[in-house]
C-alpha atoms as a PDB file:
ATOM      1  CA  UNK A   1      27.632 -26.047 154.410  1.00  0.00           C
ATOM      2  CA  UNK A   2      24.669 -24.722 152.747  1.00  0.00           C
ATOM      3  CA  UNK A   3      23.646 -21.028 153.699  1.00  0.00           C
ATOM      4  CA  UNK A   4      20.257 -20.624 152.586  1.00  0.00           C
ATOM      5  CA  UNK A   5      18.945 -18.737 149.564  1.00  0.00           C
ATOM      6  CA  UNK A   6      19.501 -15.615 148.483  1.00  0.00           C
ATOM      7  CA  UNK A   7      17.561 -12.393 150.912  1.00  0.00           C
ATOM      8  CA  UNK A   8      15.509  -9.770 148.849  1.00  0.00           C
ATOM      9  CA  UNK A   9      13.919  -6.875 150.555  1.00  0.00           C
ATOM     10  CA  UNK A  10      11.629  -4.017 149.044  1.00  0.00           C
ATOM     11  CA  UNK A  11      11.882  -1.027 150.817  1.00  0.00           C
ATOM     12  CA  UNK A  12       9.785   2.324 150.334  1.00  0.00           C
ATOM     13  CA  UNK A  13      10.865   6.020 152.102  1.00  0.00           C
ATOM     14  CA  UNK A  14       9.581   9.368 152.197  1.00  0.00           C
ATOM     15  CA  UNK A  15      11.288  10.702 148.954  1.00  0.00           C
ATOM     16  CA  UNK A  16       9.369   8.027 147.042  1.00  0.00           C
ATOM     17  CA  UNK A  17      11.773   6.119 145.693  1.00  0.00           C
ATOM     18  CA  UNK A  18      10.974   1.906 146.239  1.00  0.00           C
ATOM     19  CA  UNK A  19      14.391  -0.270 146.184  1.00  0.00           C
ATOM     20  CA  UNK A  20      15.328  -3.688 146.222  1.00  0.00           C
ATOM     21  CA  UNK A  21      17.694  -4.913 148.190  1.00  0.00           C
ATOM     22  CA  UNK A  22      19.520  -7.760 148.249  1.00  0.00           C
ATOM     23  CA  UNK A  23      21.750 -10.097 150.431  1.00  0.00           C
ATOM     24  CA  UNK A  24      23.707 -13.848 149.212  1.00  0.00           C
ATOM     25  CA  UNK A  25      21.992 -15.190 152.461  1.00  0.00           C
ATOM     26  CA  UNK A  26      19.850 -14.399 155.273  1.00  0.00           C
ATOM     27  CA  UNK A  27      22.892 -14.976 157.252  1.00  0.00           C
ATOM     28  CA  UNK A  28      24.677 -11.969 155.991  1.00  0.00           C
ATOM     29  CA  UNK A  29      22.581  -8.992 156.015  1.00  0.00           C
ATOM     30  CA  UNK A  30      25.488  -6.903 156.972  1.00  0.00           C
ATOM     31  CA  UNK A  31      26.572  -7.391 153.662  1.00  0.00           C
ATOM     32  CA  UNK A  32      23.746  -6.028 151.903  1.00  0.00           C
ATOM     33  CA  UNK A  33      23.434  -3.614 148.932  1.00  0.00           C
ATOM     34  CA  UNK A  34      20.758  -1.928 146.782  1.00  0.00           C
ATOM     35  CA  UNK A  35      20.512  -3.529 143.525  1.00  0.00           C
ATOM     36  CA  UNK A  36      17.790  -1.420 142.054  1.00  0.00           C
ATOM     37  CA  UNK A  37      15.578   1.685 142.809  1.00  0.00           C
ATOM     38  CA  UNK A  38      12.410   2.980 140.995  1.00  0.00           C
ATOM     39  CA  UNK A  39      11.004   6.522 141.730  1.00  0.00           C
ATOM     40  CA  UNK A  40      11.227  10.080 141.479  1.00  0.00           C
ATOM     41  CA  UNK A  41      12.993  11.781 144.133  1.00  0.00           C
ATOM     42  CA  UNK A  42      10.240  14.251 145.223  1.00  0.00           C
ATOM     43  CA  UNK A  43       8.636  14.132 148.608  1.00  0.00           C
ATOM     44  CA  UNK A  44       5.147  14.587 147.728  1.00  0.00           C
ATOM     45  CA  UNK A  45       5.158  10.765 146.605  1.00  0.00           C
ATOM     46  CA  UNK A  46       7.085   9.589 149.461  1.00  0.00           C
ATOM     47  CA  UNK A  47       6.013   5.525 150.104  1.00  0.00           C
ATOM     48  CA  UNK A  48       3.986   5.036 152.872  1.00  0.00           C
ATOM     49  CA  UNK A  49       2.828   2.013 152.055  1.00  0.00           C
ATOM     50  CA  UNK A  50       3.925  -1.274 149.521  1.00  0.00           C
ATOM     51  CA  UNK A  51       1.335  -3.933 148.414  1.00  0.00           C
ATOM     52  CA  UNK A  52       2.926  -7.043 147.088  1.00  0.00           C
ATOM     53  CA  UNK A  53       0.819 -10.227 145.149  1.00  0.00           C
ATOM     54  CA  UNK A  54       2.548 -12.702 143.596  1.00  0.00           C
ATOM     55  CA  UNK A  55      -0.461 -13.744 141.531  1.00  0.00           C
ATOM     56  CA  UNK A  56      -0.675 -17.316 142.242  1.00  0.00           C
ATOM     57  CA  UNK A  57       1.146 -19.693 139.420  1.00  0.00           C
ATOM     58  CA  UNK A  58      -1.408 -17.968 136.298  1.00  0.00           C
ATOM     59  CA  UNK A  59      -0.601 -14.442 137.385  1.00  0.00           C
ATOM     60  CA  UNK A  60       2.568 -12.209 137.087  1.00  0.00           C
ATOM     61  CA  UNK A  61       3.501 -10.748 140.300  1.00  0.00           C
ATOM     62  CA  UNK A  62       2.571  -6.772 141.297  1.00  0.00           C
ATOM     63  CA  UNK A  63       3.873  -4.288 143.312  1.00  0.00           C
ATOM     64  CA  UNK A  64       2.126  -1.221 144.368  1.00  0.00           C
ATOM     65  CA  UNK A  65       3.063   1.671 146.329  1.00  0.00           C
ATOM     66  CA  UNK A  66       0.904   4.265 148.075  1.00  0.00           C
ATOM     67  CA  UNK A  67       2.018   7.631 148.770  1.00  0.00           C
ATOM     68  CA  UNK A  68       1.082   9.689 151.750  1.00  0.00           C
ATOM     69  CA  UNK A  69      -0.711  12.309 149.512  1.00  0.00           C
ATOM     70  CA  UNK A  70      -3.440   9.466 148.225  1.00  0.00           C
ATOM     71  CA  UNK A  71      -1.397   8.582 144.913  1.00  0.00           C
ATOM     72  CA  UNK A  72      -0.879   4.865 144.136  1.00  0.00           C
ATOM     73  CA  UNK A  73       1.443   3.951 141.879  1.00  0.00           C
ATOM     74  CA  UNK A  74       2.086   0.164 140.187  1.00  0.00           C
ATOM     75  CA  UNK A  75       6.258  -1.082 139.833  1.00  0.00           C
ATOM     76  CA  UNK A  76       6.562  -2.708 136.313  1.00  0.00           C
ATOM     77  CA  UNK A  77       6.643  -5.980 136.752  1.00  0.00           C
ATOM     78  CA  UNK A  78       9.919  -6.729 134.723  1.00  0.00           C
ATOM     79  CA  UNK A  79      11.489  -5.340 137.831  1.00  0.00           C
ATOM     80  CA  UNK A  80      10.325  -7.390 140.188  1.00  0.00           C
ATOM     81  CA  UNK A  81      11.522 -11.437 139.618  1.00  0.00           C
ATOM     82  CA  UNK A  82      10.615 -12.060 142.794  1.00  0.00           C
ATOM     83  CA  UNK A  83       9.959 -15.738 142.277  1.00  0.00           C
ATOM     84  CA  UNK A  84      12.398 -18.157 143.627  1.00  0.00           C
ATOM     85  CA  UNK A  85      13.868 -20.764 141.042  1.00  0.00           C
ATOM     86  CA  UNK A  86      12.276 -23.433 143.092  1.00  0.00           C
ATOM     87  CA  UNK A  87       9.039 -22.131 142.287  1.00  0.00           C
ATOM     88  CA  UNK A  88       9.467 -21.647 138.818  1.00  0.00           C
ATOM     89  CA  UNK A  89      10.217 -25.577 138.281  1.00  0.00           C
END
């Protein structure tokens, strides 16, 4: 029986760090775990909001994240891999 694809979430919080995290299917979110995080720690830069654009099929995908205190700050892209293999065919 064939559970889906893979589940991959970006999350922001207030000590501005942005993580990605992953579960094998939607099915099993319980099961979760963080499989990367990008930030600083500090509060001042804590995420209050993420931007996502996978940039069509010319463009490389982008991730921004604003900060409560007006700073915006840009995920590298060789993070993200968001695309799914289907996609990429």
């Amino acid at each position: 029986m064939d559970e889906g694809p893979s589940l991959r979430l970006l999350c922001g919080d207030e000590l501005g760090y942005v993580r990605t995290v992953q579960a094998a299917t939607a099915q099993r979110l319980s099961a979760a775990s963080v499989v990367a995080r990008w930030g600083d720690g500090r509060r001042a830069n804590g995420v209050s909001r993420l931007a996502l654009s996978d940039g069509g099929e010319e463009a490389e995908c982008c991730l921004l994240a604003g900060a409560a205190a007006g700073s915006l700050r840009q995920v590298r892209r060789a993070h993200l891999a968001l695309r799914s293999r289907a996609r990429q065919r």
